[in-house]
C-alpha atoms as a PDB file:
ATOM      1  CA  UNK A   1     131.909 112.724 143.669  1.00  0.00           C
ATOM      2  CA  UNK A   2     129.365 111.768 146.009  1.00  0.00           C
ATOM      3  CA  UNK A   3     126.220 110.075 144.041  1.00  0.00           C
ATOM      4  CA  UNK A   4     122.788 112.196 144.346  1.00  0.00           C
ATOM      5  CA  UNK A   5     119.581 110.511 145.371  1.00  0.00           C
ATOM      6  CA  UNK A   6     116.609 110.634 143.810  1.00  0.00           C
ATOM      7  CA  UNK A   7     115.064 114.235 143.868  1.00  0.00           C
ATOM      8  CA  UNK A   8     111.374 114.555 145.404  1.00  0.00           C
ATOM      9  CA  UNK A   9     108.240 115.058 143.894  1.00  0.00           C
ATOM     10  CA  UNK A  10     106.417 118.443 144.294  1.00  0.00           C
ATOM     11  CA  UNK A  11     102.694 118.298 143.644  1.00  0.00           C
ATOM     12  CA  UNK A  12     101.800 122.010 143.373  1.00  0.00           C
ATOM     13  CA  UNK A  13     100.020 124.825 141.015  1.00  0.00           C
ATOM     14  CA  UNK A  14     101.394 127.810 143.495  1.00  0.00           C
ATOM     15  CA  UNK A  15     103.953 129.683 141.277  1.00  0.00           C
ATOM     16  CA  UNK A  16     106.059 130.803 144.628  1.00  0.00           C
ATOM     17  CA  UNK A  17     106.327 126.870 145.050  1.00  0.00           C
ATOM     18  CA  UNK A  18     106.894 125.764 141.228  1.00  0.00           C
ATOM     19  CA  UNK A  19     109.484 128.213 141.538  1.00  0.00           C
ATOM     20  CA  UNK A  20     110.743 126.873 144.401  1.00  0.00           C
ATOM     21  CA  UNK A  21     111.414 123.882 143.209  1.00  0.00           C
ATOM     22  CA  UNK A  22     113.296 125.151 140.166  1.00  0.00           C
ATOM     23  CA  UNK A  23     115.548 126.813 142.727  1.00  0.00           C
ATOM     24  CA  UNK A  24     116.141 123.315 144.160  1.00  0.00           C
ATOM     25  CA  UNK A  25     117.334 121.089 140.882  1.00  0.00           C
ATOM     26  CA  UNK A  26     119.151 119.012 143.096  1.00  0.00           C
ATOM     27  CA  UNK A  27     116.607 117.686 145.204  1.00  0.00           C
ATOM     28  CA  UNK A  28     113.005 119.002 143.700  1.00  0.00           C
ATOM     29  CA  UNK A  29     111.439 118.026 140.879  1.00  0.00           C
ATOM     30  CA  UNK A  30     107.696 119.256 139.873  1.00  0.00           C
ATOM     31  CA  UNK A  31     105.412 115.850 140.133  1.00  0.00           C
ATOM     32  CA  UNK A  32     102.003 115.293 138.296  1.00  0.00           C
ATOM     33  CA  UNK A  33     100.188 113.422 141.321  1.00  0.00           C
ATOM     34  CA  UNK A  34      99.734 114.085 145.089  1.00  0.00           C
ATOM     35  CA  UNK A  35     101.050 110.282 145.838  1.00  0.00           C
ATOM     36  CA  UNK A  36     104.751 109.662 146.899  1.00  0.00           C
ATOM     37  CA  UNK A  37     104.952 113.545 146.400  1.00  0.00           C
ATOM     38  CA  UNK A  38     105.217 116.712 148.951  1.00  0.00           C
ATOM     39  CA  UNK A  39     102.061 118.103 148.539  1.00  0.00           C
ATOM     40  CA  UNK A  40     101.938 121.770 148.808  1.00  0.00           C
ATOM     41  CA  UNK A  41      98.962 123.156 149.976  1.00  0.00           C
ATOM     42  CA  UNK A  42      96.959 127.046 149.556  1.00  0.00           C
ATOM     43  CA  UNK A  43      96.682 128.600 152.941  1.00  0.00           C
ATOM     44  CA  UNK A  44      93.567 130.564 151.757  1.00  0.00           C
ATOM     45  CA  UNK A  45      90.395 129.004 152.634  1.00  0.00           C
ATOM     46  CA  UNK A  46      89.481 125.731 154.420  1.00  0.00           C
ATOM     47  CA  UNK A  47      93.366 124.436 154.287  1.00  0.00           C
ATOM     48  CA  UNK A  48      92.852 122.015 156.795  1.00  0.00           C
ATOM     49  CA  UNK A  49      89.889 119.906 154.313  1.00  0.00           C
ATOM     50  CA  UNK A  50      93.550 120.125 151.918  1.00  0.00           C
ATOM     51  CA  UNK A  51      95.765 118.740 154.475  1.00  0.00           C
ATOM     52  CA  UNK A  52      93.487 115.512 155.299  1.00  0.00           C
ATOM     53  CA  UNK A  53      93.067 114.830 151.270  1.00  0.00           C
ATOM     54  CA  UNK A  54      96.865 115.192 150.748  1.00  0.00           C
ATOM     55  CA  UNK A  55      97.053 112.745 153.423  1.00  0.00           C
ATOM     56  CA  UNK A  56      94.525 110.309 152.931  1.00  0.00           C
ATOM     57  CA  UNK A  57      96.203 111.018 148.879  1.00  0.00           C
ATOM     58  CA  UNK A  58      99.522 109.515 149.925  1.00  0.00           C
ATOM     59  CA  UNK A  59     101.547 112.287 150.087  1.00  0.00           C
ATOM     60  CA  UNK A  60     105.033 111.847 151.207  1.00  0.00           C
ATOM     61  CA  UNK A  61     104.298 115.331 152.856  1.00  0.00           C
ATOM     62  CA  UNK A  62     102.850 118.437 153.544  1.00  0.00           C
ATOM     63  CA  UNK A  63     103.519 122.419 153.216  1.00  0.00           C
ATOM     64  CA  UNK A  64     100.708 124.446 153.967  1.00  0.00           C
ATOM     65  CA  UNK A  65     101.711 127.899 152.185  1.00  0.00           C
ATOM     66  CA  UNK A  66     100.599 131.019 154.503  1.00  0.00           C
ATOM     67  CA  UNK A  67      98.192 129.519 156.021  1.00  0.00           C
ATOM     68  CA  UNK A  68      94.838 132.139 157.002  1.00  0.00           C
ATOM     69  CA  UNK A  69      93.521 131.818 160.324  1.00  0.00           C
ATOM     70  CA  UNK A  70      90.678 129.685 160.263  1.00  0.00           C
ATOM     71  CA  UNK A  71      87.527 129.124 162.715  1.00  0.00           C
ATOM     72  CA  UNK A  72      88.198 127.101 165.578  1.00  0.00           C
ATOM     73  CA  UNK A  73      85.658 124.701 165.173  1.00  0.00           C
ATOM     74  CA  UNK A  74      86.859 123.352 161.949  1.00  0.00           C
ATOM     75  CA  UNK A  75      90.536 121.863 162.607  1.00  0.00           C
ATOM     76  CA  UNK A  76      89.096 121.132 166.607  1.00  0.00           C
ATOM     77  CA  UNK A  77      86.591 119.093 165.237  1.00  0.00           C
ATOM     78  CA  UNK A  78      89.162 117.338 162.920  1.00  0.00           C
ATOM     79  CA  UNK A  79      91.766 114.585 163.662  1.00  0.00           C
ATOM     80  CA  UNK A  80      95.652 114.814 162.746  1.00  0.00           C
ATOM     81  CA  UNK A  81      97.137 111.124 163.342  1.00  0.00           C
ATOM     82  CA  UNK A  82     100.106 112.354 161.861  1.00  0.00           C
ATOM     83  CA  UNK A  83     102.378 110.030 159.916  1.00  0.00           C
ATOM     84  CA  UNK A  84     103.722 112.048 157.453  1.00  0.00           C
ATOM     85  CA  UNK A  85     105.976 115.469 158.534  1.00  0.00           C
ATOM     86  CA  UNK A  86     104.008 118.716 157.833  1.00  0.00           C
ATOM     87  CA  UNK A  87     105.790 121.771 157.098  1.00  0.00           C
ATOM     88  CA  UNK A  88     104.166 125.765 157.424  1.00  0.00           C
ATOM     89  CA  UNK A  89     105.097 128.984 155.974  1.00  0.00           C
ATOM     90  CA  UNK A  90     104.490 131.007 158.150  1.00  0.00           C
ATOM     91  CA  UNK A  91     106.014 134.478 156.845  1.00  0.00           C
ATOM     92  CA  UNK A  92     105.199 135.994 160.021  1.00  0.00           C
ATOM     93  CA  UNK A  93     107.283 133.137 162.093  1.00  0.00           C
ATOM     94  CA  UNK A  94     110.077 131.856 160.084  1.00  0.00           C
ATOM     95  CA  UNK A  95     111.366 129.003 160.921  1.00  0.00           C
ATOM     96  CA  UNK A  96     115.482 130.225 160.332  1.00  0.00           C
ATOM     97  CA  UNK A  97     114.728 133.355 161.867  1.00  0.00           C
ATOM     98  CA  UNK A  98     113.094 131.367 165.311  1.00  0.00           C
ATOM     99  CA  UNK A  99     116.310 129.634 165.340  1.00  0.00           C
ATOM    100  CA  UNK A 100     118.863 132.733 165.198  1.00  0.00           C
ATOM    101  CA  UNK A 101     116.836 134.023 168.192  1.00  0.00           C
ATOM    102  CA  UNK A 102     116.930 131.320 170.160  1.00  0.00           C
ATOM    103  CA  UNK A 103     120.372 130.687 169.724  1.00  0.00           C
ATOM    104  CA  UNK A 104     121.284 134.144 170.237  1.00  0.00           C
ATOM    105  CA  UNK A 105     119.884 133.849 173.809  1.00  0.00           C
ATOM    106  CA  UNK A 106     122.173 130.949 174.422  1.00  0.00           C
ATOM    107  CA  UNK A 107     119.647 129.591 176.712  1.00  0.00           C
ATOM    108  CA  UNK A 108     118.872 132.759 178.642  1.00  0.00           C
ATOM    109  CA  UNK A 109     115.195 132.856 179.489  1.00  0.00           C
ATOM    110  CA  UNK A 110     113.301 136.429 179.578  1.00  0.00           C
ATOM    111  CA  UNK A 111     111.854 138.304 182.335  1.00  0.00           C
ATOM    112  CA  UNK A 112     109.070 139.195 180.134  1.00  0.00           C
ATOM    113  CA  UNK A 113     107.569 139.284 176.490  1.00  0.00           C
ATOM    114  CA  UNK A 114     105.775 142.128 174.973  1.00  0.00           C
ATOM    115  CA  UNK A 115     104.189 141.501 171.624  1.00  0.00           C
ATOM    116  CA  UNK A 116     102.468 144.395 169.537  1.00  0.00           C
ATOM    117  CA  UNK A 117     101.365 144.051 166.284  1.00  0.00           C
ATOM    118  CA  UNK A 118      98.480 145.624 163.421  1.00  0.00           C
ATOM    119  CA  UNK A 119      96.287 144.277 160.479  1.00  0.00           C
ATOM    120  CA  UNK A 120      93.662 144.892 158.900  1.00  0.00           C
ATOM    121  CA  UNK A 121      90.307 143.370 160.360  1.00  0.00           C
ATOM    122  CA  UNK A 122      90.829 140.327 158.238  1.00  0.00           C
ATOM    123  CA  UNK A 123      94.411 139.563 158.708  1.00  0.00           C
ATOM    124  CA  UNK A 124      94.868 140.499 162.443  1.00  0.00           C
ATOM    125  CA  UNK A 125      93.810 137.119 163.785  1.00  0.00           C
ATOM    126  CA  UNK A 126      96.442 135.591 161.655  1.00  0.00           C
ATOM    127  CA  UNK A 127      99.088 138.143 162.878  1.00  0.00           C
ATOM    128  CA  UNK A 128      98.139 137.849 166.747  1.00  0.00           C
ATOM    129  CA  UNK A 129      98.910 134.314 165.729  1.00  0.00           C
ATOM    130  CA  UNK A 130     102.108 134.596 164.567  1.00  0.00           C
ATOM    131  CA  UNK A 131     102.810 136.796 167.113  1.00  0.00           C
ATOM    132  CA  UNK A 132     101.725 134.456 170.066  1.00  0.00           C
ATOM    133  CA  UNK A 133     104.302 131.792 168.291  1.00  0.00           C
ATOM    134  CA  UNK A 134     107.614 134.262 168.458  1.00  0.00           C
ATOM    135  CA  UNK A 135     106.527 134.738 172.239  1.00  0.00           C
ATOM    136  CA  UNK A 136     106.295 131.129 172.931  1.00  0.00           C
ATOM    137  CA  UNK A 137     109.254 130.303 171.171  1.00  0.00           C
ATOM    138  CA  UNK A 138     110.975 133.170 173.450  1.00  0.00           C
ATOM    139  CA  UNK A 139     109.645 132.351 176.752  1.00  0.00           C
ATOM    140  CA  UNK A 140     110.511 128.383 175.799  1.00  0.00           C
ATOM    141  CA  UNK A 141     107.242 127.254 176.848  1.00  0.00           C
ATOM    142  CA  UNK A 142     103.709 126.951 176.170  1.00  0.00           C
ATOM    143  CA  UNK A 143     101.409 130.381 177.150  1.00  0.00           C
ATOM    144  CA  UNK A 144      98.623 130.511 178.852  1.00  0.00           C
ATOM    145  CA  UNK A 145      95.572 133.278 179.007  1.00  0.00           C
ATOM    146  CA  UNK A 146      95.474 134.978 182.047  1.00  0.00           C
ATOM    147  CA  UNK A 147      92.967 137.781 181.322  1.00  0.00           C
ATOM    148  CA  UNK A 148      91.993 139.606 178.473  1.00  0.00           C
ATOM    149  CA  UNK A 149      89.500 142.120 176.057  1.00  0.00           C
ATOM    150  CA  UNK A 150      89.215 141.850 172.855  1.00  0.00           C
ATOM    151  CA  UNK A 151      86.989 144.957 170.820  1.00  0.00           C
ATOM    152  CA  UNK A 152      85.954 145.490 166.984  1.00  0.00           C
ATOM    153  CA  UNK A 153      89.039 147.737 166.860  1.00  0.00           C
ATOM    154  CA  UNK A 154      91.776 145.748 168.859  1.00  0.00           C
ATOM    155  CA  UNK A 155      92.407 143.301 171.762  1.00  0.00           C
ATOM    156  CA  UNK A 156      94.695 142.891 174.670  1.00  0.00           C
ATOM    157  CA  UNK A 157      96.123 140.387 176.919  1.00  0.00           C
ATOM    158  CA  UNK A 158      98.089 139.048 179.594  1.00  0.00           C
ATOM    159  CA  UNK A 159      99.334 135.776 179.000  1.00  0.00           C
ATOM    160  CA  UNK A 160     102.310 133.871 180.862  1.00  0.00           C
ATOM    161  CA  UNK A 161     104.004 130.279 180.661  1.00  0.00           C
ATOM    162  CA  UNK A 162     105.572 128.249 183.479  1.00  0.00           C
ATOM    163  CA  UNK A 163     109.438 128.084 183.773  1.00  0.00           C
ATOM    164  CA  UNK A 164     111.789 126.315 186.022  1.00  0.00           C
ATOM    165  CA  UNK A 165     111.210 126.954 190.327  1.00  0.00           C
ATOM    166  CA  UNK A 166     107.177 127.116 189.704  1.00  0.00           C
ATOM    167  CA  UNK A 167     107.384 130.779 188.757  1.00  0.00           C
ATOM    168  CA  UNK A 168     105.493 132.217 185.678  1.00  0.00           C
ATOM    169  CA  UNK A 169     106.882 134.347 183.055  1.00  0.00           C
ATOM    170  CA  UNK A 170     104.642 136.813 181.684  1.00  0.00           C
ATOM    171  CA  UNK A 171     103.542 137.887 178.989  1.00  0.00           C
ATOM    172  CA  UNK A 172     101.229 140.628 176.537  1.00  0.00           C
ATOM    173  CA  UNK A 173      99.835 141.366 173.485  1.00  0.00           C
ATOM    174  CA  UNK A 174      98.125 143.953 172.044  1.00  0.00           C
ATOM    175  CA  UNK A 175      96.777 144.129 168.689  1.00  0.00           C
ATOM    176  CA  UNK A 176      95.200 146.628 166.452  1.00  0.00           C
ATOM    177  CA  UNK A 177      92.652 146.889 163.500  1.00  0.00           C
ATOM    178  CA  UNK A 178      94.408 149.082 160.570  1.00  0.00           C
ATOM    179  CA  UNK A 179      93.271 150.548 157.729  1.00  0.00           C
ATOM    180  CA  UNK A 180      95.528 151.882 154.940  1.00  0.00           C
ATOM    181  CA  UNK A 181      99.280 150.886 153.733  1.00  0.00           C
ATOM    182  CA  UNK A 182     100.220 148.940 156.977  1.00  0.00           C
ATOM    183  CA  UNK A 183      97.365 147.040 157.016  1.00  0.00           C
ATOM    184  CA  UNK A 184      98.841 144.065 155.539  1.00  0.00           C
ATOM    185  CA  UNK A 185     100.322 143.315 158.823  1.00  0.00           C
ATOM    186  CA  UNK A 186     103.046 144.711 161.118  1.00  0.00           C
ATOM    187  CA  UNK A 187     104.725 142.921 164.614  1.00  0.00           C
ATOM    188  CA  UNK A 188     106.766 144.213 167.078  1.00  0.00           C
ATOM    189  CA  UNK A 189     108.114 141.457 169.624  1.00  0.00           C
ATOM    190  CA  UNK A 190     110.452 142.232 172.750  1.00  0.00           C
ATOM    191  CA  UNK A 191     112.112 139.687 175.148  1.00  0.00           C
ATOM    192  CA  UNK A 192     113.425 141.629 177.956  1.00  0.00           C
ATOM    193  CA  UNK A 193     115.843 140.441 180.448  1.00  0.00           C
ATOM    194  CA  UNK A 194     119.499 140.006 180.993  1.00  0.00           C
ATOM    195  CA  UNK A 195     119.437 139.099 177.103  1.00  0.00           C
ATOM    196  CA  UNK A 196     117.141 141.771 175.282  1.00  0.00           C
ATOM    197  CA  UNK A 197     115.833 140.235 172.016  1.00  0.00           C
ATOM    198  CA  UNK A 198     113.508 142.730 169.570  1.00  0.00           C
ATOM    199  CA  UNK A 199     111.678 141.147 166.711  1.00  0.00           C
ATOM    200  CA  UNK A 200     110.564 143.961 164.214  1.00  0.00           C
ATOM    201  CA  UNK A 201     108.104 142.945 161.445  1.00  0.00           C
ATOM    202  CA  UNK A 202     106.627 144.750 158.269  1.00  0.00           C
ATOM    203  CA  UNK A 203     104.882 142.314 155.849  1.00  0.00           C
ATOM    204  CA  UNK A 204     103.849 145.430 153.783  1.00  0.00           C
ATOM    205  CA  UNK A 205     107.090 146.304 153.098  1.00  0.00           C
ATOM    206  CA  UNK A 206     108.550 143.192 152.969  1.00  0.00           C
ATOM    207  CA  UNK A 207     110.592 143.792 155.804  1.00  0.00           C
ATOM    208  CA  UNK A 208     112.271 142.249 159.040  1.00  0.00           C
ATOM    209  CA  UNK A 209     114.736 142.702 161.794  1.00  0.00           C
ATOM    210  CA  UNK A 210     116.236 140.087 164.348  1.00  0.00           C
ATOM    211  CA  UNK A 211     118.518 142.149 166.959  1.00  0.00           C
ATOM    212  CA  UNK A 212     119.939 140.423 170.579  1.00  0.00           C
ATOM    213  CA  UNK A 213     121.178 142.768 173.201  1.00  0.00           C
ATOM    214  CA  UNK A 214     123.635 141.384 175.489  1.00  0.00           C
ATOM    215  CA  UNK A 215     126.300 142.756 177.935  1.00  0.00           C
ATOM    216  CA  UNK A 216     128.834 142.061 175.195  1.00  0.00           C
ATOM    217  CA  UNK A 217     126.597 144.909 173.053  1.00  0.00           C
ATOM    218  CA  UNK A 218     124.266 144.601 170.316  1.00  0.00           C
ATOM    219  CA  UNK A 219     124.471 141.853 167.584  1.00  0.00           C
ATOM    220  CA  UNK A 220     121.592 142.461 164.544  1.00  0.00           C
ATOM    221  CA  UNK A 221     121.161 139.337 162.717  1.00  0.00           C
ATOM    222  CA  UNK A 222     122.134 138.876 158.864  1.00  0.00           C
ATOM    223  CA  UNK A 223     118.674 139.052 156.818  1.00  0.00           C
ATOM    224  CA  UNK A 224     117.422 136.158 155.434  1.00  0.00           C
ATOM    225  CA  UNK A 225     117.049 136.180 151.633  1.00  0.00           C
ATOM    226  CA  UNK A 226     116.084 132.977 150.905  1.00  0.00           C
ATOM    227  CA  UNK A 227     112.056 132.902 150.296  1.00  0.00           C
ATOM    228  CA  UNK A 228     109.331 131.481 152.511  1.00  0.00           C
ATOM    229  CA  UNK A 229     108.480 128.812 149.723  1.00  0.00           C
ATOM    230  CA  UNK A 230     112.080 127.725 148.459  1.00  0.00           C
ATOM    231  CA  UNK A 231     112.503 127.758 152.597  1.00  0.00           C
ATOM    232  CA  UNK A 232     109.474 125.567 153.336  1.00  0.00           C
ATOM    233  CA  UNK A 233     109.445 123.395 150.344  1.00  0.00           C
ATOM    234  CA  UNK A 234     113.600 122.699 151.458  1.00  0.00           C
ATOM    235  CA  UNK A 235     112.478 121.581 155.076  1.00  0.00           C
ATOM    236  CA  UNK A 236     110.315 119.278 153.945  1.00  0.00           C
ATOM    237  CA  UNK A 237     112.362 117.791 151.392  1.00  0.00           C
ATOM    238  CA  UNK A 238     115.184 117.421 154.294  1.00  0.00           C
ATOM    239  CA  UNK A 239     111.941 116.225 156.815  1.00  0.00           C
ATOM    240  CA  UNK A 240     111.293 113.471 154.355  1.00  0.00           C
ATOM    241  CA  UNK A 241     115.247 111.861 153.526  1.00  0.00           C
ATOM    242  CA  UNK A 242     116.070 112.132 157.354  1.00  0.00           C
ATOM    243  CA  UNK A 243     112.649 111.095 158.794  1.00  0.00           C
ATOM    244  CA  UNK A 244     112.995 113.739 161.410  1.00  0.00           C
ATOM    245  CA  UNK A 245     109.474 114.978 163.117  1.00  0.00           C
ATOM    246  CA  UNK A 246     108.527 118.710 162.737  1.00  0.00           C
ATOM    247  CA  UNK A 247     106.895 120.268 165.181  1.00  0.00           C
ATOM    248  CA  UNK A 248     105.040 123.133 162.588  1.00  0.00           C
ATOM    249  CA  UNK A 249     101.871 121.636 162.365  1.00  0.00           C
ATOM    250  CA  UNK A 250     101.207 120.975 166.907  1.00  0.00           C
ATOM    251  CA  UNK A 251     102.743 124.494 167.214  1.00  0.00           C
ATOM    252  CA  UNK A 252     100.374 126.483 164.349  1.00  0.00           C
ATOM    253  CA  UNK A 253      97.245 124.352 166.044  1.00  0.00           C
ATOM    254  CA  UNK A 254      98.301 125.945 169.719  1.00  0.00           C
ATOM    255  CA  UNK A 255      99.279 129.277 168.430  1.00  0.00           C
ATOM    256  CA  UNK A 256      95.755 129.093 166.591  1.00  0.00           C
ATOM    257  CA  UNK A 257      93.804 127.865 169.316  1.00  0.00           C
ATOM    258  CA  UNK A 258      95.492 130.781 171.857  1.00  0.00           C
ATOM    259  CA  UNK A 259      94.926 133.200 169.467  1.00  0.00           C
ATOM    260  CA  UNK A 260      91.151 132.145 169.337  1.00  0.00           C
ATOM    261  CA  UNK A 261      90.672 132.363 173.049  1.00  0.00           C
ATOM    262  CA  UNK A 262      92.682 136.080 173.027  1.00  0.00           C
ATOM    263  CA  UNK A 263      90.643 137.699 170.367  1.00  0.00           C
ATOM    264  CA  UNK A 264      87.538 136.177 171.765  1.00  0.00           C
ATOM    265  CA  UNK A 265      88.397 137.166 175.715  1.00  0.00           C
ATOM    266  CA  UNK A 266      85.604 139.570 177.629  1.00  0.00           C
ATOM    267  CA  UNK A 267      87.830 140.793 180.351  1.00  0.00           C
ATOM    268  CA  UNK A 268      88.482 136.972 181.686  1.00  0.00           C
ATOM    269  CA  UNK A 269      90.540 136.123 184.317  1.00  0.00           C
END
């Protein structure tokens, strides 16, 4: 039998996360104090002020739990030095789900990305964001704003990223202010090309489909069971033993920051 090492500490009062770590006896273990432990912290509010005192608490590492979008001048005023691997849930972006995409496409890049999606007032910032991740992750590289309009009931954009030969692959978004039972968020991504991927989202209903078009026919992807937390709080368990960087925390800042300059655009160019 091959000998188990120590489990890690998990510093949290989020009941998604303590029960998390009950799902993980092997490896988790709930922890009384932020040091040595992965510090799990609320997405709600001012997260980032959380992520610096985890930090600067000696925290092993970091899950930010859903985090809200938050106003641009308080994480671009701030300074990540890194250090220690940080880890998002981001419900709307899931980190397994990314991957089955991705490697559906076996390294077929798209012709172009459409992204729809609706939330509420409050919430559509968040979802544009999430939204502006699956398309990046799709097109392979970083998007930039081409032009845009944003309104108090919705916003739309053209964005595109470079790919290989100089040429630009683009890309749009629109996104709409709800009110009612769908308001807690839906997304609707599409990666058109020789490989067709659609990306259907319903955080309302707790919903979620991953299907890859190819000539071959359609493939939809298995659904993921496992929960955002016990998924999160696993990663960065795994992030700490193998001391393996994660990319979460660069990617949320430049999905934030993009979603900041699309929901703020006046018809730029």
């Amino acid at each position: 039998m091959t000998p188990q090492g120590p489990r890690a500490g998990v510093f949290t009062r989020l009941p998604a996360y303590v029960a998390a770590a009950a799902g993980l006896p092997a490896s988790a273990r709930l922890a009384d104090d932020v040091c040595g432990a992965v510090a799990v912290i609320p997405g709600s509010g001012n997260w980032w002020a959380g992520l610096l005192d985890a930090r600067d608490g000696g925290a092993a590492a970091v899950v930010i739990a859903d985090p809200a979008a938050l106003p641009r001048e308080v994480f671009a005023a701030g300074a990540w030095s890194g250090g220690i691997p940080v880890v998002v849930e981001r419900p709307g972006l899931r980190a397994d789900m990314v991957a089955d995409a991705v490697r559906a496409r076996r390294g077929t890049l798209p012709r172009v990305v459409t992204v729809e999606c609706a939330a509420s007032a409050a919430l559509l910032g968040a979802v544009i964001r999430d939204g502006l991740g699956w398309a990046r992750s799709l097109a392979g590289s970083p998007l930039t704003l081409r032009a845009g309009v944003a309104a108090a009931q919705g916003t739309m954009a053209l964005l595109d990223s470079p790919v290989a030969g100089g040429s630009r692959l683009p890309s749009t978004m629109v996104g709409t202010v709800l009110e009612g039972p769908a308001a807690g968020g839906v997304l609707q991504v599409l990666a058109l090309g020789e490989v067709r991927t659609e990306v259907a989202i319903d955080h309302a209903a707790g919903w979620a489909k991953l299907e890859t078009s190819t000539a071959e026919g359609a493939l939809t992807a298995p659904e993921r069971y496992e929960a955002p937390a016990r998924l999160a709080l696993r990663r960065a368990i795994e992030a700490t033993s193998s001391g393996r960087e994660v990319a979460d925390l660069p990617e949320l800042l430049e999905d934030q920051l993009l979603a900041h300059e699309v929901t703020s655009a006046r018809a730029t160019r």
